[in-house]
N, C-alpha and C. Protein backbone atom coordinates (compact mmCIF):
# COMPACT_ATOMS: atom_id res chain seq x y z
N UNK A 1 -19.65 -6.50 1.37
CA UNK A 1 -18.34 -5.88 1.37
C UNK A 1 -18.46 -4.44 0.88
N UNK A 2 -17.57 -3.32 1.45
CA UNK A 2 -17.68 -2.26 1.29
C UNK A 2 -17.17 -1.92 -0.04
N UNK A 3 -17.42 -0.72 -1.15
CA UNK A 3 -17.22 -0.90 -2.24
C UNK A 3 -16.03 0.26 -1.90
N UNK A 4 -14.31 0.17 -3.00
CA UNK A 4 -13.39 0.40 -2.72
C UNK A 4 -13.57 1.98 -2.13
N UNK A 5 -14.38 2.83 -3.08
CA UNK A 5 -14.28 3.97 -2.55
C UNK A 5 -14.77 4.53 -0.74
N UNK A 6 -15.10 3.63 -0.41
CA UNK A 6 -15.60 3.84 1.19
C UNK A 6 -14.79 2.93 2.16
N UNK A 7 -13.59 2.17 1.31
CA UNK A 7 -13.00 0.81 2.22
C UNK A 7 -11.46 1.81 2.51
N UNK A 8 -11.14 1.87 4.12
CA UNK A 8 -10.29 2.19 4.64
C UNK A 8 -9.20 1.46 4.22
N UNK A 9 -8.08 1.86 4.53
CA UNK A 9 -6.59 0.98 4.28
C UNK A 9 -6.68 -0.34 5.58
N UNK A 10 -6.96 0.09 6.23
CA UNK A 10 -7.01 -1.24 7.55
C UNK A 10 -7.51 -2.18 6.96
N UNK A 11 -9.06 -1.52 6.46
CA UNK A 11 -9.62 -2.71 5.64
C UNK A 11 -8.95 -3.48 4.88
N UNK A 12 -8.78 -2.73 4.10
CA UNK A 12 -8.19 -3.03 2.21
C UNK A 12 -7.05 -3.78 2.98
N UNK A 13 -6.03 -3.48 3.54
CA UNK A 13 -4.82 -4.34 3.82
C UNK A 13 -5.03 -5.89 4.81
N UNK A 14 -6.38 -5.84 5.68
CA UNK A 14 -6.63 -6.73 6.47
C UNK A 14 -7.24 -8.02 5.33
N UNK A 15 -8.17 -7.49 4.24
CA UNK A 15 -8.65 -8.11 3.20
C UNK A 15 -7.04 -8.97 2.26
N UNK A 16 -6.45 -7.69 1.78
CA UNK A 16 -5.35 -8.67 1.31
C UNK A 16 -4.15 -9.25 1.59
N UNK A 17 -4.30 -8.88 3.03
CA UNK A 17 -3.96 -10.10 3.74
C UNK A 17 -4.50 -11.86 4.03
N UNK A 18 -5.86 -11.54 4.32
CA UNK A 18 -6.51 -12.92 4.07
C UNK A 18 -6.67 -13.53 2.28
N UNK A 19 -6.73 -12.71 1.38
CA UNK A 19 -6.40 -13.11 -0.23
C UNK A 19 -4.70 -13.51 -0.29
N UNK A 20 -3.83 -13.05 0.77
CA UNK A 20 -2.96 -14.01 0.28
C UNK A 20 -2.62 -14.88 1.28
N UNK A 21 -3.55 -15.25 1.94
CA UNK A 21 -3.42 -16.20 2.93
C UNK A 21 -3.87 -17.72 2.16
N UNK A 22 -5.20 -17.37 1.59
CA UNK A 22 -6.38 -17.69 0.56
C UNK A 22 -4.86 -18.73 -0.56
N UNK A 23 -4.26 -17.66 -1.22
CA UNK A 23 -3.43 -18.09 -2.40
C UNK A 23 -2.60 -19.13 -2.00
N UNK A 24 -1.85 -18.78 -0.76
CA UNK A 24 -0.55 -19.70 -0.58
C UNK A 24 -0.85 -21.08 -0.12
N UNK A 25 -2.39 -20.92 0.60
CA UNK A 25 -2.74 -22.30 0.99
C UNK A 25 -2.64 -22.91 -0.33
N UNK A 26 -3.29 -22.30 -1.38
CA UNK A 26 -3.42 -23.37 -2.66
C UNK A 26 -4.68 -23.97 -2.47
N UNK A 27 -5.76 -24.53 -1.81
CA UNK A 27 -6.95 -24.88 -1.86
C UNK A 27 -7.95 -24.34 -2.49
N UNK A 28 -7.73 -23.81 -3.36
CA UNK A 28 -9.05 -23.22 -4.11
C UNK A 28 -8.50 -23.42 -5.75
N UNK A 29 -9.69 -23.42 -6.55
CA UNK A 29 -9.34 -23.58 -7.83
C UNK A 29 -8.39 -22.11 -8.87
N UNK A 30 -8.37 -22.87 -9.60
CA UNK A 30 -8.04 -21.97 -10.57
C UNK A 30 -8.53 -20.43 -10.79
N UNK A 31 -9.75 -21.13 -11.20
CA UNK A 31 -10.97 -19.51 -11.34
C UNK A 31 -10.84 -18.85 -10.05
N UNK A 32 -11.18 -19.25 -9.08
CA UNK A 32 -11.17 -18.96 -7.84
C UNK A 32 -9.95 -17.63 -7.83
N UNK A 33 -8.48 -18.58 -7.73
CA UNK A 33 -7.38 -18.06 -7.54
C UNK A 33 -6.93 -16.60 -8.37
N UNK A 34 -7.56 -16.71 -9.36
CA UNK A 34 -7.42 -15.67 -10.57
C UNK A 34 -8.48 -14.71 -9.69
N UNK A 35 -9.35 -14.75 -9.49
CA UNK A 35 -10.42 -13.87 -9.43
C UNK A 35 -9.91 -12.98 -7.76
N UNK A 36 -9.66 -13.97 -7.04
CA UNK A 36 -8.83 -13.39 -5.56
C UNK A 36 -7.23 -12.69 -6.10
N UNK A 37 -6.74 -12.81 -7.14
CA UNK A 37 -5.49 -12.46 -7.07
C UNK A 37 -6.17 -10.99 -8.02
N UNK A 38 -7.36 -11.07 -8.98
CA UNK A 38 -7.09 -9.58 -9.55
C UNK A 38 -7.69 -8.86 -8.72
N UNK A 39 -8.79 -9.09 -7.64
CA UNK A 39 -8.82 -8.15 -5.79
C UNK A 39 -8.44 -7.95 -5.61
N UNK A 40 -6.97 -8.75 -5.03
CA UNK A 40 -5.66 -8.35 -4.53
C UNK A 40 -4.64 -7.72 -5.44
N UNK A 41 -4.88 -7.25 -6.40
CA UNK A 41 -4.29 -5.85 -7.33
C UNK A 41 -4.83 -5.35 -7.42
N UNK A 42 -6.09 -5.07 -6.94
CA UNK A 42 -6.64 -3.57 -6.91
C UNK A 42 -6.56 -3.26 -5.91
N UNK A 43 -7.06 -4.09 -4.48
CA UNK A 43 -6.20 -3.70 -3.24
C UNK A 43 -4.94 -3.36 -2.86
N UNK A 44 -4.18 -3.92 -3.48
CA UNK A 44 -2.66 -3.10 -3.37
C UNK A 44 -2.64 -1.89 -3.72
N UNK A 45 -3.56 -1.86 -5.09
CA UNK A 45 -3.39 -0.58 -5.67
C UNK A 45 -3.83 0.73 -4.84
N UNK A 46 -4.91 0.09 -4.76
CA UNK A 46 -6.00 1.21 -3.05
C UNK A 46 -5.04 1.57 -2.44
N UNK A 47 -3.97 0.67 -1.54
CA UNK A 47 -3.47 0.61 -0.39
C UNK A 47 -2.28 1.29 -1.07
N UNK A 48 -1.58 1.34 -2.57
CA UNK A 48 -0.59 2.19 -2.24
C UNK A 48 -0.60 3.74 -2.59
N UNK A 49 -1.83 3.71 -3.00
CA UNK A 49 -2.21 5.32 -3.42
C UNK A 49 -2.84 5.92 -2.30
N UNK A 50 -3.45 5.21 -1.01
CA UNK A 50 -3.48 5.99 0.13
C UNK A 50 -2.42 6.25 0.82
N UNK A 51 -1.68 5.35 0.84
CA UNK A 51 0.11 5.17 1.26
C UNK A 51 0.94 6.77 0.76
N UNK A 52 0.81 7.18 -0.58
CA UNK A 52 1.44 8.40 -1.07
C UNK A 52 0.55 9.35 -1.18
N UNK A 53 -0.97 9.00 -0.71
CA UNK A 53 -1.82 10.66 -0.38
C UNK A 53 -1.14 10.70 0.94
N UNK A 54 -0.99 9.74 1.74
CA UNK A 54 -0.67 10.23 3.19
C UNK A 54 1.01 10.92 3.68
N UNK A 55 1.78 10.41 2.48
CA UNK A 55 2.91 11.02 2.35
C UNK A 55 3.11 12.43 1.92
N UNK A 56 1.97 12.61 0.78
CA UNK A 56 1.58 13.77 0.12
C UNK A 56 1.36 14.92 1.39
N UNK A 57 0.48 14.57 2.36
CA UNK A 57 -0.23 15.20 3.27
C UNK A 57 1.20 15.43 4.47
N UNK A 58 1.67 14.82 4.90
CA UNK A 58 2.64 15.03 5.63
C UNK A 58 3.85 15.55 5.44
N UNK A 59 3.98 15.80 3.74
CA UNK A 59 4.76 17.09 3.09
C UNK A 59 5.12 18.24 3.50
N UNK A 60 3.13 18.20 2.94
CA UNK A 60 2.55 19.47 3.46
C UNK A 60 2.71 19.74 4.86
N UNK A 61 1.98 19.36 5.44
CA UNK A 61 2.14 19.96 6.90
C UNK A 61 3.62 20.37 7.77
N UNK A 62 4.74 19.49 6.98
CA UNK A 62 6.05 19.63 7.56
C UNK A 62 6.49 21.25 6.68
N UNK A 63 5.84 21.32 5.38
CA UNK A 63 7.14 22.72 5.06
C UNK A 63 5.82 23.59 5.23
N UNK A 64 4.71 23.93 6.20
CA UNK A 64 4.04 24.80 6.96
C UNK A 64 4.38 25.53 7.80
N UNK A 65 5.01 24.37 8.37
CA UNK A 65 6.05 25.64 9.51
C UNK A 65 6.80 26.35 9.03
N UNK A 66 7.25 26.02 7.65
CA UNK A 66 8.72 26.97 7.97
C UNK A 66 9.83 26.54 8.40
N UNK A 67 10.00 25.80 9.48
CA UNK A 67 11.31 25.35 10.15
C UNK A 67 11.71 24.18 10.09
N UNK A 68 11.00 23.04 9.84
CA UNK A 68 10.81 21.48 9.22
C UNK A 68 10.77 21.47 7.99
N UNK A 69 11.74 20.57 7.11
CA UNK A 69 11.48 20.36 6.07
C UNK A 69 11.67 18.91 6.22
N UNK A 70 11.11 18.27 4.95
CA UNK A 70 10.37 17.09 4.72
C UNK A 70 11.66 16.26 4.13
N UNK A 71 11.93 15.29 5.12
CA UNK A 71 12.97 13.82 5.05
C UNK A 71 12.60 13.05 4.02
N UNK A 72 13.17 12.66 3.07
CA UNK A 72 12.64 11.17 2.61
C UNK A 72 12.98 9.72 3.40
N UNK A 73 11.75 8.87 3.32
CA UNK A 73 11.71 7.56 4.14
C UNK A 73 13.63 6.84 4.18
N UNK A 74 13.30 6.04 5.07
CA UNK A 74 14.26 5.44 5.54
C UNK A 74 14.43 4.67 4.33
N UNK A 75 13.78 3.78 3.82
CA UNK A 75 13.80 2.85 2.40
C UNK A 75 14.52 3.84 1.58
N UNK A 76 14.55 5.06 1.17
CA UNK A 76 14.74 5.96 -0.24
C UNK A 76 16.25 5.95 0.30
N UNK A 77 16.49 6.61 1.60
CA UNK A 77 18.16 6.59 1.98
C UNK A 77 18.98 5.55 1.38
N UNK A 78 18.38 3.82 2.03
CA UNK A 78 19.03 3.23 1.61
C UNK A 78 19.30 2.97 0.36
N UNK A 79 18.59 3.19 -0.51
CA UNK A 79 18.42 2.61 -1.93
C UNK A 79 19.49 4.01 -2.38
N UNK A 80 19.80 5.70 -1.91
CA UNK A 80 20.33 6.04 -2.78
C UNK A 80 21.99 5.72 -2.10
N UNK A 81 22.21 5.10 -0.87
CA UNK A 81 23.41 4.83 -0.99
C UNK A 81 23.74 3.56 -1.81
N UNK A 82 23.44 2.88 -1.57
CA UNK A 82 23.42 1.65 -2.81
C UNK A 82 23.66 2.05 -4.16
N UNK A 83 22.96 2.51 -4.43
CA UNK A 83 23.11 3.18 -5.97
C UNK A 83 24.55 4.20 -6.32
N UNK A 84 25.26 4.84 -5.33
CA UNK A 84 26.47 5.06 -4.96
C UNK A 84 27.12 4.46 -4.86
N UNK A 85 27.46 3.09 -4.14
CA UNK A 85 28.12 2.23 -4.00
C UNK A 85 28.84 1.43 -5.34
């Protein structure tokens, strides 16, 4: 297995995807389960700090032009009308 610093997000997310495939079956022990679930928090973790370099990066490139400025996600909209509500 590739060590985190060289493991793509495809990876990392295809991996903890099968770790929680792994969990919900329930067929594996205890130790087992512990040891796949603290993977699968560092894989999340991987996966959400490439998640906000890539947001980071597409910042950038939007207030480059000049004429685009940078939206926040569809998720952030909803959550600040809610919070209005």
């Amino acid at each position: 297995m590739k060590t985190m610093a060289r493991k793509t997000f495809e990876e990392a997310l295809a991996r903890l995807e099968e770790i929680t495939r792994a969990l919900e079956d329930g067929d594996i022990c205890l130790e087992e389960s512990m040891k796949k679930f603290d993977e699968g928090v560092k894989l999340a973790e991987f996966c959400n700090a490439k998640l906000t370099e890539a947001q980071k990066k597409v910042d950038i490139l939007l207030k480059k032009d000049g004429k685009l400025t940078a939206v926040p996600f569809a998720e952030d909209e909803n959550q600040d009308e809610e919070g209005q509500a």
